[in-house]
PDB file of N, CA and C in Angstrom:
ATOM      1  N   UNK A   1     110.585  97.403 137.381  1.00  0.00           N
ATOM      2  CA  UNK A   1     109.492  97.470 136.446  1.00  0.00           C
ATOM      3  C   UNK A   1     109.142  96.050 136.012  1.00  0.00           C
ATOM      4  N   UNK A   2     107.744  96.059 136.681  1.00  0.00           N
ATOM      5  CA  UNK A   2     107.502  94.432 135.787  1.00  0.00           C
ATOM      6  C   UNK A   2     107.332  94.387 134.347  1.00  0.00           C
ATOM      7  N   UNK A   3     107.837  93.074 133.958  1.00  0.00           N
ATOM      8  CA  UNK A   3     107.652  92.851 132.049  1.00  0.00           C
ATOM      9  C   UNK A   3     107.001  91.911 132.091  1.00  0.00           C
ATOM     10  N   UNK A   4     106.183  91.877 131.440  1.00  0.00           N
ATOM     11  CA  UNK A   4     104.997  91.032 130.621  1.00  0.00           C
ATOM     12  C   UNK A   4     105.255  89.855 130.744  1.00  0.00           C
ATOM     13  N   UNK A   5     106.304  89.131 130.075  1.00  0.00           N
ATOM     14  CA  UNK A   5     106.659  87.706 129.727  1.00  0.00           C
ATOM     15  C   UNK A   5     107.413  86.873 131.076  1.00  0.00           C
ATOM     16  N   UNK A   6     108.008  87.995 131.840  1.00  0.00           N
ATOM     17  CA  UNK A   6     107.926  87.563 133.398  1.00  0.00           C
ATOM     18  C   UNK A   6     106.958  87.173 134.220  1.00  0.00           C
ATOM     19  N   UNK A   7     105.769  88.346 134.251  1.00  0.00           N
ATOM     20  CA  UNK A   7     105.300  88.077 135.004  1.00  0.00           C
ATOM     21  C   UNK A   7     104.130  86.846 134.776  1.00  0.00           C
ATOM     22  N   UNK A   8     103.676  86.630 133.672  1.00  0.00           N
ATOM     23  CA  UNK A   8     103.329  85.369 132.799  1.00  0.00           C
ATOM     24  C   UNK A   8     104.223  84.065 133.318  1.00  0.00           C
ATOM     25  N   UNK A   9     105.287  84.429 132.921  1.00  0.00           N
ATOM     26  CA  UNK A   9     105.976  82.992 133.093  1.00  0.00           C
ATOM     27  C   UNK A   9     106.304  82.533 134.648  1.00  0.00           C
ATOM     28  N   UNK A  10     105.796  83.363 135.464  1.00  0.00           N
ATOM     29  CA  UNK A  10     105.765  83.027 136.926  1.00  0.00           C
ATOM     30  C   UNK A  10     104.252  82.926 137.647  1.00  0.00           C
ATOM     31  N   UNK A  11     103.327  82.357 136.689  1.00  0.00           N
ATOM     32  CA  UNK A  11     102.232  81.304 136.926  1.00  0.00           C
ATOM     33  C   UNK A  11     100.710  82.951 136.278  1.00  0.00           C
ATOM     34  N   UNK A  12     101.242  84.082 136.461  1.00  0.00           N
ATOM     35  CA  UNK A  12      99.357  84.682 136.278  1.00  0.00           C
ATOM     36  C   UNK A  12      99.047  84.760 134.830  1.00  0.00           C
ATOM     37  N   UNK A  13      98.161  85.017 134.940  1.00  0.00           N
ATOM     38  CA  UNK A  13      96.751  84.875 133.727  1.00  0.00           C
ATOM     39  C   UNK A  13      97.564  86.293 132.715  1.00  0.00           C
ATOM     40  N   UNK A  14      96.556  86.106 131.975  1.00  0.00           N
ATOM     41  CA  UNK A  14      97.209  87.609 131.062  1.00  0.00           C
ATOM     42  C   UNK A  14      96.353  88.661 131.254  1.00  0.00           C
ATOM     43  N   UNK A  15      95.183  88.617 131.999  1.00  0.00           N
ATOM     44  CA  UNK A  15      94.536  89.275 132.559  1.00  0.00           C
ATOM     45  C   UNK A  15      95.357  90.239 133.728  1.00  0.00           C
ATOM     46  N   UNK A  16      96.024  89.643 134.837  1.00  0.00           N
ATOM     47  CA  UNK A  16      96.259  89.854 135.596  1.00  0.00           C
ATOM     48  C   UNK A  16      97.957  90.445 135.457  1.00  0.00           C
ATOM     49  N   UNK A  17      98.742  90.048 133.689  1.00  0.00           N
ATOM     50  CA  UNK A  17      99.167  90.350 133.623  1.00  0.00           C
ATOM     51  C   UNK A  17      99.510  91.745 132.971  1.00  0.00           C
ATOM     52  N   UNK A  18      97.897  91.782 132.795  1.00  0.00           N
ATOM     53  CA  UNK A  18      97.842  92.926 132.174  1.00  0.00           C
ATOM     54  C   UNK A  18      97.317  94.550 133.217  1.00  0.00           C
ATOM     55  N   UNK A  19      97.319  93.478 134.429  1.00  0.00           N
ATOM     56  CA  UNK A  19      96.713  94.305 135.370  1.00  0.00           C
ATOM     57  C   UNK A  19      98.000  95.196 136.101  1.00  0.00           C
ATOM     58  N   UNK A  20      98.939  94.337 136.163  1.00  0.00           N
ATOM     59  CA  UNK A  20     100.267  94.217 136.911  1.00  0.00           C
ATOM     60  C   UNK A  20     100.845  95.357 135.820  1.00  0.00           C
ATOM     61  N   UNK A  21     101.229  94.882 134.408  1.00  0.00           N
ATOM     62  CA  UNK A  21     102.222  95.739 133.556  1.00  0.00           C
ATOM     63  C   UNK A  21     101.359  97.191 132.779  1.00  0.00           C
ATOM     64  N   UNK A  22     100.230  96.930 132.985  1.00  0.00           N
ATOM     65  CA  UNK A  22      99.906  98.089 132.328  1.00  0.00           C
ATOM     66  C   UNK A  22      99.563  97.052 130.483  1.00  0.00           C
ATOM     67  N   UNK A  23      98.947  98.419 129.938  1.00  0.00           N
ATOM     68  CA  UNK A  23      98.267  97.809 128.515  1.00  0.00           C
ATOM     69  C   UNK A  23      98.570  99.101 127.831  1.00  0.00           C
ATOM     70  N   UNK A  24      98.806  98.855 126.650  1.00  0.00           N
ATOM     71  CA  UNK A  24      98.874  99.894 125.439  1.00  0.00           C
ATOM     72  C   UNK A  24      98.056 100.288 124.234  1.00  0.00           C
ATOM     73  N   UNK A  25      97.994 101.470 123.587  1.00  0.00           N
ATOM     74  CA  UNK A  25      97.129 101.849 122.830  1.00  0.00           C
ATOM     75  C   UNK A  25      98.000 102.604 121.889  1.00  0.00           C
ATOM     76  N   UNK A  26      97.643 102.478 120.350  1.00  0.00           N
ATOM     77  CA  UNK A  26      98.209 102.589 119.460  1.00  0.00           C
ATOM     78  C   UNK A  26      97.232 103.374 118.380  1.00  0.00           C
ATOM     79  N   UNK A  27      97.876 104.670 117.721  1.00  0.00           N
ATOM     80  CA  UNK A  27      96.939 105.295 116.254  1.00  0.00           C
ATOM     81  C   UNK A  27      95.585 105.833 116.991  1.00  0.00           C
ATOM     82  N   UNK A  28      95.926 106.649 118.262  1.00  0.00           N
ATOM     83  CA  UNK A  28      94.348 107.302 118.340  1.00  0.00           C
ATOM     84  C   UNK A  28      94.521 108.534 117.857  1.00  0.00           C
ATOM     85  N   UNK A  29      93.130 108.835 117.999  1.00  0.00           N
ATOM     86  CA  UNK A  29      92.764 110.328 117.088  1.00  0.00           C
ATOM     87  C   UNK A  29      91.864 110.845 118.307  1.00  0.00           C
ATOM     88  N   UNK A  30      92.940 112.119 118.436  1.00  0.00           N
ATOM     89  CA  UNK A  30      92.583 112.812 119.306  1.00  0.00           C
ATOM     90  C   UNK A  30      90.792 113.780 119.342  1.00  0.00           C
ATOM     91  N   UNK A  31      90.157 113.959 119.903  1.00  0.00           N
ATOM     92  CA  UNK A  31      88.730 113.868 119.722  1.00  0.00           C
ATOM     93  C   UNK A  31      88.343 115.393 120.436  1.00  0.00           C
ATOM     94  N   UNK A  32      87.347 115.982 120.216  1.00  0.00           N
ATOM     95  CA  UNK A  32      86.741 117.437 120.436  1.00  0.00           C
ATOM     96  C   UNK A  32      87.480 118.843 120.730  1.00  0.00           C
ATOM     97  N   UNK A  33      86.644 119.614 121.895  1.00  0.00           N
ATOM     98  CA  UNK A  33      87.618 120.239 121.696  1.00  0.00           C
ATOM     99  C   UNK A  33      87.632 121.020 122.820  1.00  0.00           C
ATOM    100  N   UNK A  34      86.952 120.133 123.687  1.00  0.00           N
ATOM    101  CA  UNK A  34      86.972 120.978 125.401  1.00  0.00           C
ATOM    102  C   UNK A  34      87.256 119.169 126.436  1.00  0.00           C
ATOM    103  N   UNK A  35      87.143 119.367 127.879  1.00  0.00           N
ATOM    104  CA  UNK A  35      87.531 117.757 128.420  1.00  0.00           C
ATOM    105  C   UNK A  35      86.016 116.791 128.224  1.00  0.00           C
ATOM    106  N   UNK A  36      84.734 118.130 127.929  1.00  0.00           N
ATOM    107  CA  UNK A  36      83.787 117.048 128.115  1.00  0.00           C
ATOM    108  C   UNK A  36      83.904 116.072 126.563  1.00  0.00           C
ATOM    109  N   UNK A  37      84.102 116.338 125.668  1.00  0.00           N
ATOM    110  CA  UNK A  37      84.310 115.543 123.845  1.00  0.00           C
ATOM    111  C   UNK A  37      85.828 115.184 123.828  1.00  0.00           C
ATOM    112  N   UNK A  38      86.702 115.230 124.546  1.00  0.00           N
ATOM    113  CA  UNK A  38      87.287 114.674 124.479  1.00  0.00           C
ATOM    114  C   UNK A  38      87.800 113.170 124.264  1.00  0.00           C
ATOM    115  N   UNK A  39      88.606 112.310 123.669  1.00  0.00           N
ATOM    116  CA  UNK A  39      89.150 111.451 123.784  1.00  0.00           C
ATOM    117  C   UNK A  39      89.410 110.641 124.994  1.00  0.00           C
ATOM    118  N   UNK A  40      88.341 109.411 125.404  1.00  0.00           N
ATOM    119  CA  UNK A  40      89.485 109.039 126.949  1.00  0.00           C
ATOM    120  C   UNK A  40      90.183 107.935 126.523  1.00  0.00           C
ATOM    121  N   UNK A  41      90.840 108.429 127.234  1.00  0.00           N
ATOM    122  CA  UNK A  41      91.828 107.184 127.677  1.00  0.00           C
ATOM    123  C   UNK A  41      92.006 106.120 128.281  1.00  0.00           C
ATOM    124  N   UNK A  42      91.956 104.931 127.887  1.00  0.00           N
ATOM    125  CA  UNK A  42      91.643 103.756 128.372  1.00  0.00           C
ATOM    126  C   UNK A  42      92.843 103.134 129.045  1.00  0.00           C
ATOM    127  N   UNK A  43      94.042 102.775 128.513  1.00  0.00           N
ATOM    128  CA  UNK A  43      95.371 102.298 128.091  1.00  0.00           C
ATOM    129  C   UNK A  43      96.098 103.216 129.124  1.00  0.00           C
ATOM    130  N   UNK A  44      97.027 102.054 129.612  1.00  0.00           N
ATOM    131  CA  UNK A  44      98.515 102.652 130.470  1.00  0.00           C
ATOM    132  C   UNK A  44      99.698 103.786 129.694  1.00  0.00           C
ATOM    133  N   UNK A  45      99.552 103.093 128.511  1.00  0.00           N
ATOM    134  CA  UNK A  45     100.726 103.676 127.325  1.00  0.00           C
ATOM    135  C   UNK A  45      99.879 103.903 126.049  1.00  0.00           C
ATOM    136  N   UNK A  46      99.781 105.154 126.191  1.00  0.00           N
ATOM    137  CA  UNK A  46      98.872 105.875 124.944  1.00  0.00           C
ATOM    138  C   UNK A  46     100.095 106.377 123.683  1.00  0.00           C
ATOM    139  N   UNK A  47      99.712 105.946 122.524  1.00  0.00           N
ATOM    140  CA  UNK A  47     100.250 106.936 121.231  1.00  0.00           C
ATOM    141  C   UNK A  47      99.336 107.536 120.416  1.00  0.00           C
ATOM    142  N   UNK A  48      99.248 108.812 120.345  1.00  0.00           N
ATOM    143  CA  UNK A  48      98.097 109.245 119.670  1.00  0.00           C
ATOM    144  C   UNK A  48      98.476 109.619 118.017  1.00  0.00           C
ATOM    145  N   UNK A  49      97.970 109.045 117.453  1.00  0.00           N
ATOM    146  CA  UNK A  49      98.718 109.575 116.080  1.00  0.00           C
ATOM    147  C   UNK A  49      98.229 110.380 115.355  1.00  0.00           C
ATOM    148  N   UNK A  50      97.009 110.834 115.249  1.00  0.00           N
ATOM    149  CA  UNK A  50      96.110 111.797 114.835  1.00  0.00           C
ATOM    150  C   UNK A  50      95.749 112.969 115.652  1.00  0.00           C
ATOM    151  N   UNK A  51      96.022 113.919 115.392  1.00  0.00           N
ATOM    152  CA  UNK A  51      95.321 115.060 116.344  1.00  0.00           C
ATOM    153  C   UNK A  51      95.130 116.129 115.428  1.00  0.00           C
ATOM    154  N   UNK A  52      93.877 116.742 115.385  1.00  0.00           N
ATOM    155  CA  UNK A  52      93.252 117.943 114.487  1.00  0.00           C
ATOM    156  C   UNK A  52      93.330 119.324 115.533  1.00  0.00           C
ATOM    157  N   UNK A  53      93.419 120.509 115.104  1.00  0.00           N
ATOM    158  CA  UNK A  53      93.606 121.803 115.637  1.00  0.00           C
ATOM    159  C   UNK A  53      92.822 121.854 116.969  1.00  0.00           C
ATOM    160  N   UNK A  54      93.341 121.898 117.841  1.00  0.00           N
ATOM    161  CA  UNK A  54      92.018 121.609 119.561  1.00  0.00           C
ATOM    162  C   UNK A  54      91.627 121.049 119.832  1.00  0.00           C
ATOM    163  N   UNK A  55      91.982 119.583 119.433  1.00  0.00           N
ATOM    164  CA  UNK A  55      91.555 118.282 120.209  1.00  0.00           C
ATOM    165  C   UNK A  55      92.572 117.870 121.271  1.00  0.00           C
ATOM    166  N   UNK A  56      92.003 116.693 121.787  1.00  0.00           N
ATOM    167  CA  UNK A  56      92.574 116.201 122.656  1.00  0.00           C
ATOM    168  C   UNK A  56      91.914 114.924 123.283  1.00  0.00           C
ATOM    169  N   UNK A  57      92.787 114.396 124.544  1.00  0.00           N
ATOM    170  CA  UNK A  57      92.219 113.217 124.911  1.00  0.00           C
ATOM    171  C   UNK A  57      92.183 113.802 126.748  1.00  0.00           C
ATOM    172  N   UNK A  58      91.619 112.604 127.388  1.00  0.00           N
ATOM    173  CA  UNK A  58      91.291 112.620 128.611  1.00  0.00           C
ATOM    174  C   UNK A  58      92.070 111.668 129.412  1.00  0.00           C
ATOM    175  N   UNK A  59      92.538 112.063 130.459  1.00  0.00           N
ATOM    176  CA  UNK A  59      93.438 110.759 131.326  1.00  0.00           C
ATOM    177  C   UNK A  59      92.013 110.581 132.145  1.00  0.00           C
ATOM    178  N   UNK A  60      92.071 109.121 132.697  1.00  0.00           N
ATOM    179  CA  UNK A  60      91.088 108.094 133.609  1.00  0.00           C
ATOM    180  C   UNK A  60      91.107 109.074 134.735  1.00  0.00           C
ATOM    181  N   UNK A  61      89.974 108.317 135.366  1.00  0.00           N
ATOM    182  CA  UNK A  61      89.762 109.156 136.650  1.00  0.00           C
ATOM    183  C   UNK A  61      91.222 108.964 137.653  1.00  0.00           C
ATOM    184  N   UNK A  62      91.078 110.023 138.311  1.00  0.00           N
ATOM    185  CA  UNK A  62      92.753 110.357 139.358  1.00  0.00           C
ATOM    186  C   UNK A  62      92.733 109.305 140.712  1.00  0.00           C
ATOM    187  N   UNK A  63      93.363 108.952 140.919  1.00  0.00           N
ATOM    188  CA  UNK A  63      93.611 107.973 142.195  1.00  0.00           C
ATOM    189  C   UNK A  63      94.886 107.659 142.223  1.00  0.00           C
ATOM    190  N   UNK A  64      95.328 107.743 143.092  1.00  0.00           N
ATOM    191  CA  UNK A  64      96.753 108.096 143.904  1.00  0.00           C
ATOM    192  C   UNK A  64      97.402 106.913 143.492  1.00  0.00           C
ATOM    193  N   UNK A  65      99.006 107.292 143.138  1.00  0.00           N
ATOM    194  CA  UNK A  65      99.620 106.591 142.124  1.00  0.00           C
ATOM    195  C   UNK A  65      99.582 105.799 140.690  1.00  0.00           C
ATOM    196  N   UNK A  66      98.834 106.526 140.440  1.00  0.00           N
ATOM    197  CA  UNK A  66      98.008 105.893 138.654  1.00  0.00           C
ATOM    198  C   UNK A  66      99.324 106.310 138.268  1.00  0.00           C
ATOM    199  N   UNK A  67      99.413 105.649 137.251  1.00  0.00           N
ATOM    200  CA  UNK A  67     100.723 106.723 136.021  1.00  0.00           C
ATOM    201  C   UNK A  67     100.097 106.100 134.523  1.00  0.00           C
ATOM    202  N   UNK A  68      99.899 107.411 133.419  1.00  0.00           N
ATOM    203  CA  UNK A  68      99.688 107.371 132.665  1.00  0.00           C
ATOM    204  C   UNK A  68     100.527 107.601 131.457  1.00  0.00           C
ATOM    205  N   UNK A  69     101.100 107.246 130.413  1.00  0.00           N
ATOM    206  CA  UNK A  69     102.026 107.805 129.362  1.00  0.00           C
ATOM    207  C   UNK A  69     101.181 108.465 128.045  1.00  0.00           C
ATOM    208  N   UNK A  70     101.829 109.298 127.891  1.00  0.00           N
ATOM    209  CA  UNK A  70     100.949 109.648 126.532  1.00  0.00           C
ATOM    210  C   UNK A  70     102.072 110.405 125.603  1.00  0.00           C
ATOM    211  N   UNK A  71     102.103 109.431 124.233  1.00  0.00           N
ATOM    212  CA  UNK A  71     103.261 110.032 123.192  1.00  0.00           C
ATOM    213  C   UNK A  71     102.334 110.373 122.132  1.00  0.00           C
ATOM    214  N   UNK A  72     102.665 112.014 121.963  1.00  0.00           N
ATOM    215  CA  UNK A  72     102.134 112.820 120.504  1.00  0.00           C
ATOM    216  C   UNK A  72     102.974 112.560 119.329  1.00  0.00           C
ATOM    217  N   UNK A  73     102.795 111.901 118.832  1.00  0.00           N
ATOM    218  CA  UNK A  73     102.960 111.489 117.321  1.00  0.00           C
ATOM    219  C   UNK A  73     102.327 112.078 115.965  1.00  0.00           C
ATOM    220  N   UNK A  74     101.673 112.731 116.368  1.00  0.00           N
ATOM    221  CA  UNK A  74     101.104 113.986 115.273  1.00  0.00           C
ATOM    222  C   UNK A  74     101.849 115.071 114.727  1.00  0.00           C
ATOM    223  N   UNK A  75     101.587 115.864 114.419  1.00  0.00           N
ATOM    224  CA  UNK A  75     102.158 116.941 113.844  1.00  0.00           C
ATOM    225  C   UNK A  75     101.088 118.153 114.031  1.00  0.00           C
ATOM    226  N   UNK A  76     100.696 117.858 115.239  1.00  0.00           N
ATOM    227  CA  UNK A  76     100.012 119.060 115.798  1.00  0.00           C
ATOM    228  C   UNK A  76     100.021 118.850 117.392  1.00  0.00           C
ATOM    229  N   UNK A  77      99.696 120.288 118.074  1.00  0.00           N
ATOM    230  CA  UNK A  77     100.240 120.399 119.487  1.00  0.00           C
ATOM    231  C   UNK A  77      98.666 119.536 119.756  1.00  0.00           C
ATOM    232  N   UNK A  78      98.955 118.497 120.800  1.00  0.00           N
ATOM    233  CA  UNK A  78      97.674 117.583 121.935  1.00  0.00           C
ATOM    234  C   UNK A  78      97.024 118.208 123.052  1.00  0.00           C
ATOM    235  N   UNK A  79      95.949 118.259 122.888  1.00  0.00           N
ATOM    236  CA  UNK A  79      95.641 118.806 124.403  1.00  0.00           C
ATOM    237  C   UNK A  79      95.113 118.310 125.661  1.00  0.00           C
ATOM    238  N   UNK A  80      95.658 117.415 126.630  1.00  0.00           N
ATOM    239  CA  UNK A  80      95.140 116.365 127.598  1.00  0.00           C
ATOM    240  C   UNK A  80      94.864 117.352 128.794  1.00  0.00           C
ATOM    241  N   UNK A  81      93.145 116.494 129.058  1.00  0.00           N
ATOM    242  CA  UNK A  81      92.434 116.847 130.152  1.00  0.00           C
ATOM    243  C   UNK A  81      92.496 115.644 131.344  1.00  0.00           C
ATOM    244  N   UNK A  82      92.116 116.532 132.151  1.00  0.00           N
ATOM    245  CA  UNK A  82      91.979 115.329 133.866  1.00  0.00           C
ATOM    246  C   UNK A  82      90.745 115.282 133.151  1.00  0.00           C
ATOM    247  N   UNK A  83      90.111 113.843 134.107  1.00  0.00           N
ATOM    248  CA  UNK A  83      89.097 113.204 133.685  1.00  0.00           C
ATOM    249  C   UNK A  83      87.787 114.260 133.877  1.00  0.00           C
ATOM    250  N   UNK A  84      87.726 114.763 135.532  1.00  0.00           N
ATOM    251  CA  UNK A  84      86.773 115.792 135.621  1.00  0.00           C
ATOM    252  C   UNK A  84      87.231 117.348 136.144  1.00  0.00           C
ATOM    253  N   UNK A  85      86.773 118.198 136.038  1.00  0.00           N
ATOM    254  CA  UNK A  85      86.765 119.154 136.627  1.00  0.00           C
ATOM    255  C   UNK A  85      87.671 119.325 137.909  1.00  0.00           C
ATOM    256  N   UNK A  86      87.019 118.463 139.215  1.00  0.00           N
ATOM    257  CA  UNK A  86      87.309 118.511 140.144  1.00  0.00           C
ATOM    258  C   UNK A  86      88.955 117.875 140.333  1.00  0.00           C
ATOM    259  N   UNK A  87      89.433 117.581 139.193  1.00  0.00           N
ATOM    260  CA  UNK A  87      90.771 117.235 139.119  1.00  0.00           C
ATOM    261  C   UNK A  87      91.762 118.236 138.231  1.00  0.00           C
ATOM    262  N   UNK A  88      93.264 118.273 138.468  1.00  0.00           N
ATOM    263  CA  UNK A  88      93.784 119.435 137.631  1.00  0.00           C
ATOM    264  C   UNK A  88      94.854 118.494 136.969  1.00  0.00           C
ATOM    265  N   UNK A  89      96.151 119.394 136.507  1.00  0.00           N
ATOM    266  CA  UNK A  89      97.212 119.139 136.074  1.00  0.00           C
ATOM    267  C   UNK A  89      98.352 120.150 136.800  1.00  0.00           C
ATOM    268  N   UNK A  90      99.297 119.818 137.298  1.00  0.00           N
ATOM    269  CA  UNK A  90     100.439 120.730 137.078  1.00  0.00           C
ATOM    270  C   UNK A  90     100.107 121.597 137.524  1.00  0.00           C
ATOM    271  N   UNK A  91      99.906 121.948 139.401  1.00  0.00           N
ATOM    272  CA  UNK A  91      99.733 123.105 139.870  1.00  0.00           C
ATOM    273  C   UNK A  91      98.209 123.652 139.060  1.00  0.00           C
ATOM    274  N   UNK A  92      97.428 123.215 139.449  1.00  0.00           N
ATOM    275  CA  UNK A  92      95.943 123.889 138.896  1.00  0.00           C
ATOM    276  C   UNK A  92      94.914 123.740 138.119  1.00  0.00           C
ATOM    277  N   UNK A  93      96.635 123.623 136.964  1.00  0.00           N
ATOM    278  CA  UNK A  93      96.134 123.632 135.581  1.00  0.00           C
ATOM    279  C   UNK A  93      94.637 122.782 134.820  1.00  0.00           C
ATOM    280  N   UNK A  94      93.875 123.595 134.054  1.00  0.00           N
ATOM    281  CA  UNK A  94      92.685 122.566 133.661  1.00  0.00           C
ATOM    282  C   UNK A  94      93.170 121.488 132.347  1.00  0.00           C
ATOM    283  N   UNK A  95      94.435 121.950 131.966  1.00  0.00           N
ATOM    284  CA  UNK A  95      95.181 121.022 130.873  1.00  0.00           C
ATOM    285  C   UNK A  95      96.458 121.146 130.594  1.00  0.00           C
ATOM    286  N   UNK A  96      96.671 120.128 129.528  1.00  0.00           N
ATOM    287  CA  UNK A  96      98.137 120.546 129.476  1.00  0.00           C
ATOM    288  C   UNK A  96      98.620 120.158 128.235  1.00  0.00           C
ATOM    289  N   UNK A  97      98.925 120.915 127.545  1.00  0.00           N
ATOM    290  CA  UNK A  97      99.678 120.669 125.602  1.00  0.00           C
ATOM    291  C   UNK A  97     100.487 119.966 125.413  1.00  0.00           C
ATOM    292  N   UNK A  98     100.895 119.165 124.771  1.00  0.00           N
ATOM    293  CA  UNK A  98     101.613 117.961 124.446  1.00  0.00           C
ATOM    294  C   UNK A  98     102.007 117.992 123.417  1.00  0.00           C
ATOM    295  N   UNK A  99     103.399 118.922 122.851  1.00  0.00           N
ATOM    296  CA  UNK A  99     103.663 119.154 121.132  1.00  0.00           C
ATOM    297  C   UNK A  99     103.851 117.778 120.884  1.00  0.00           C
ATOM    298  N   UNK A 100     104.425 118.329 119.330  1.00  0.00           N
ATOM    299  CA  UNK A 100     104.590 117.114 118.038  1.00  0.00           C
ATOM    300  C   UNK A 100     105.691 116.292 118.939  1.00  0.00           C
ATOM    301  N   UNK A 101     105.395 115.055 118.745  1.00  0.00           N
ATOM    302  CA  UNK A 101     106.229 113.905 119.424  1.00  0.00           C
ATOM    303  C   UNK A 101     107.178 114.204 120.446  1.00  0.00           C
ATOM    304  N   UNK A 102     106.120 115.176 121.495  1.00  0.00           N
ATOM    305  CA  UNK A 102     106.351 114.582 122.734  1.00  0.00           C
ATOM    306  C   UNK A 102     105.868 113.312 123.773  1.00  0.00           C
ATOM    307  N   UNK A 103     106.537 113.441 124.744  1.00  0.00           N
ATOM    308  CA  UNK A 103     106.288 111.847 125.384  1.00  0.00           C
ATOM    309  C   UNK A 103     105.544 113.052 126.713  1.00  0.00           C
ATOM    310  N   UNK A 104     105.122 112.184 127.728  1.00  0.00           N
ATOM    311  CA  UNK A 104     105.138 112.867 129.146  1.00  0.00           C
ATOM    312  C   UNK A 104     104.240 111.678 129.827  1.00  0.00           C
ATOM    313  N   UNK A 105     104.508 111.577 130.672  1.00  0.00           N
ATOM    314  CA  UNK A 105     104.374 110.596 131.807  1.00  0.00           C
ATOM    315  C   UNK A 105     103.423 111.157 132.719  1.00  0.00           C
ATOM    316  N   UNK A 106     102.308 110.847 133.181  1.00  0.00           N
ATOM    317  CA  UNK A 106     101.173 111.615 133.772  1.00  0.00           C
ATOM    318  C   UNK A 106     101.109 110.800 135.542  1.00  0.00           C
ATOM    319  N   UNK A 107     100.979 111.415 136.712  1.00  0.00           N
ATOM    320  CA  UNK A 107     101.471 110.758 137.763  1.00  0.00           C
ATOM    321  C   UNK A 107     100.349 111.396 138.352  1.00  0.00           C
ATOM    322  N   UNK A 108      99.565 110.742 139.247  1.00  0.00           N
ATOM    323  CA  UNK A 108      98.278 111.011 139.986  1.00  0.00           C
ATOM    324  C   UNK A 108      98.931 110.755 141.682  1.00  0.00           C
ATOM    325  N   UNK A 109      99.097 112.461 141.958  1.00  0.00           N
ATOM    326  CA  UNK A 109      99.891 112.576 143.323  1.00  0.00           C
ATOM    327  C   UNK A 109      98.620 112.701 144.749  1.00  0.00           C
ATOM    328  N   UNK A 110      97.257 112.939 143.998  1.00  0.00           N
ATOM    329  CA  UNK A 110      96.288 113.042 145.001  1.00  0.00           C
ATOM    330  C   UNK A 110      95.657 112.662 144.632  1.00  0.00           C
ATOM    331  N   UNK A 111      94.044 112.293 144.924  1.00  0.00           N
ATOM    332  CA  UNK A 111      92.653 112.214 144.092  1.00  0.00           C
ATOM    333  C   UNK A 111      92.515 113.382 143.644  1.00  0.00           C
ATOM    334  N   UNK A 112      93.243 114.293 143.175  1.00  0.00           N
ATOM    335  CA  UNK A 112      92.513 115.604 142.469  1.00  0.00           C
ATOM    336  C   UNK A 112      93.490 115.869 141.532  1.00  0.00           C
ATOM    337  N   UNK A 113      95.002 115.020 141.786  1.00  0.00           N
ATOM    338  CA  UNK A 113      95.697 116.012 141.093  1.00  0.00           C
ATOM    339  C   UNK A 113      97.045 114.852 140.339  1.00  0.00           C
ATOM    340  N   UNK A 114      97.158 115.329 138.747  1.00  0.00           N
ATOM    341  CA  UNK A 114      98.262 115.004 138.076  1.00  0.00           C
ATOM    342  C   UNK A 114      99.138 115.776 138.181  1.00  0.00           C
ATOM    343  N   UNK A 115     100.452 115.148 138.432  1.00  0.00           N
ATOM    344  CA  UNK A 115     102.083 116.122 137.933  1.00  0.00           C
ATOM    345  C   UNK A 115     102.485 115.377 136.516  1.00  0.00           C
ATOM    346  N   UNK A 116     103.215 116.013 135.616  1.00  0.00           N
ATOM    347  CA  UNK A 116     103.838 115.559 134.489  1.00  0.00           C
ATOM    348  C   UNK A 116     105.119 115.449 134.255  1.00  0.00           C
ATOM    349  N   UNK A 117     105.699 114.935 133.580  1.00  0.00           N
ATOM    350  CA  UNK A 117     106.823 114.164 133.432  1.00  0.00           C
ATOM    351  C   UNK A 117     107.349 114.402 132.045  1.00  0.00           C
ATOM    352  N   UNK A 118     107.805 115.509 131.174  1.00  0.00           N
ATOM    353  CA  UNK A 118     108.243 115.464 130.312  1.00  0.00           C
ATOM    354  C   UNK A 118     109.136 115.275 129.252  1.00  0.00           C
ATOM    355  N   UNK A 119     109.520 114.600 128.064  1.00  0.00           N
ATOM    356  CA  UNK A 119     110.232 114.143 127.923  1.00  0.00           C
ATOM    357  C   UNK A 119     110.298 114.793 126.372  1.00  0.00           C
ATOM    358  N   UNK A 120     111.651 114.550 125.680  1.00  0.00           N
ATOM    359  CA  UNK A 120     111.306 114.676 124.077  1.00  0.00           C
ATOM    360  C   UNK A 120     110.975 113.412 123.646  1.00  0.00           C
TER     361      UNK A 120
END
């Protein structure tokens, strides 16, 4: 796993180091209440700290080996969508719930499709 201050201190930009390690996002508020109003997701390592009854956020469009993290820090269950339609979760699925401070690791195994990774 590359770290930040490595890969910096072996000559690239922070651009590029940010390209390499991934970027983080902190205190979002989870947003609507279907995938189109949803919340997207910008960030490698998401913490969402707000989430209201049926919201949720959106993982980036799917392309083979993306990995996304997303930790629920709320005190309500999250509800994360693939970016479109034509993409799923977990065998099919059009989403997938994310209780109170869970973690799960989002892994883009096709252009259509996330597996998850769950964690407490």
């Amino acid at each position: 796993m590359p770290i930040p201050s490595r890969v910096q201190a072996a000559g690239n930009s922070g651009l590029a180091t940010t390209q390499i390690c991934g970027d983080g996002a902190t205190g979002l508020t989870a947003t609507g209440s279907t995938a189109a109003d949803a919340l997207q997701l910008s960030a490698v390592y998401n913490e969402v700290a707000t989430v209201s009854a049926s919201t949720g956020v959106k993982l980036p469009p799917t392309e083979v080996g993306a990995m996304v993290a997303v930790y629920n820090r709320s005190g309500t269950t999250l509800t994360v969508y693939p970016f479109s339609t034509a993409s799923t979760i977990n065998n099919g699925a059009a989403s997938l719930s994310v209780t109170t401070t869970q973690r799960v690791l989002f892994i883009a195994t096709s252009a259509t499709t996330w597996i998850s990774i769950a964690g407490a």
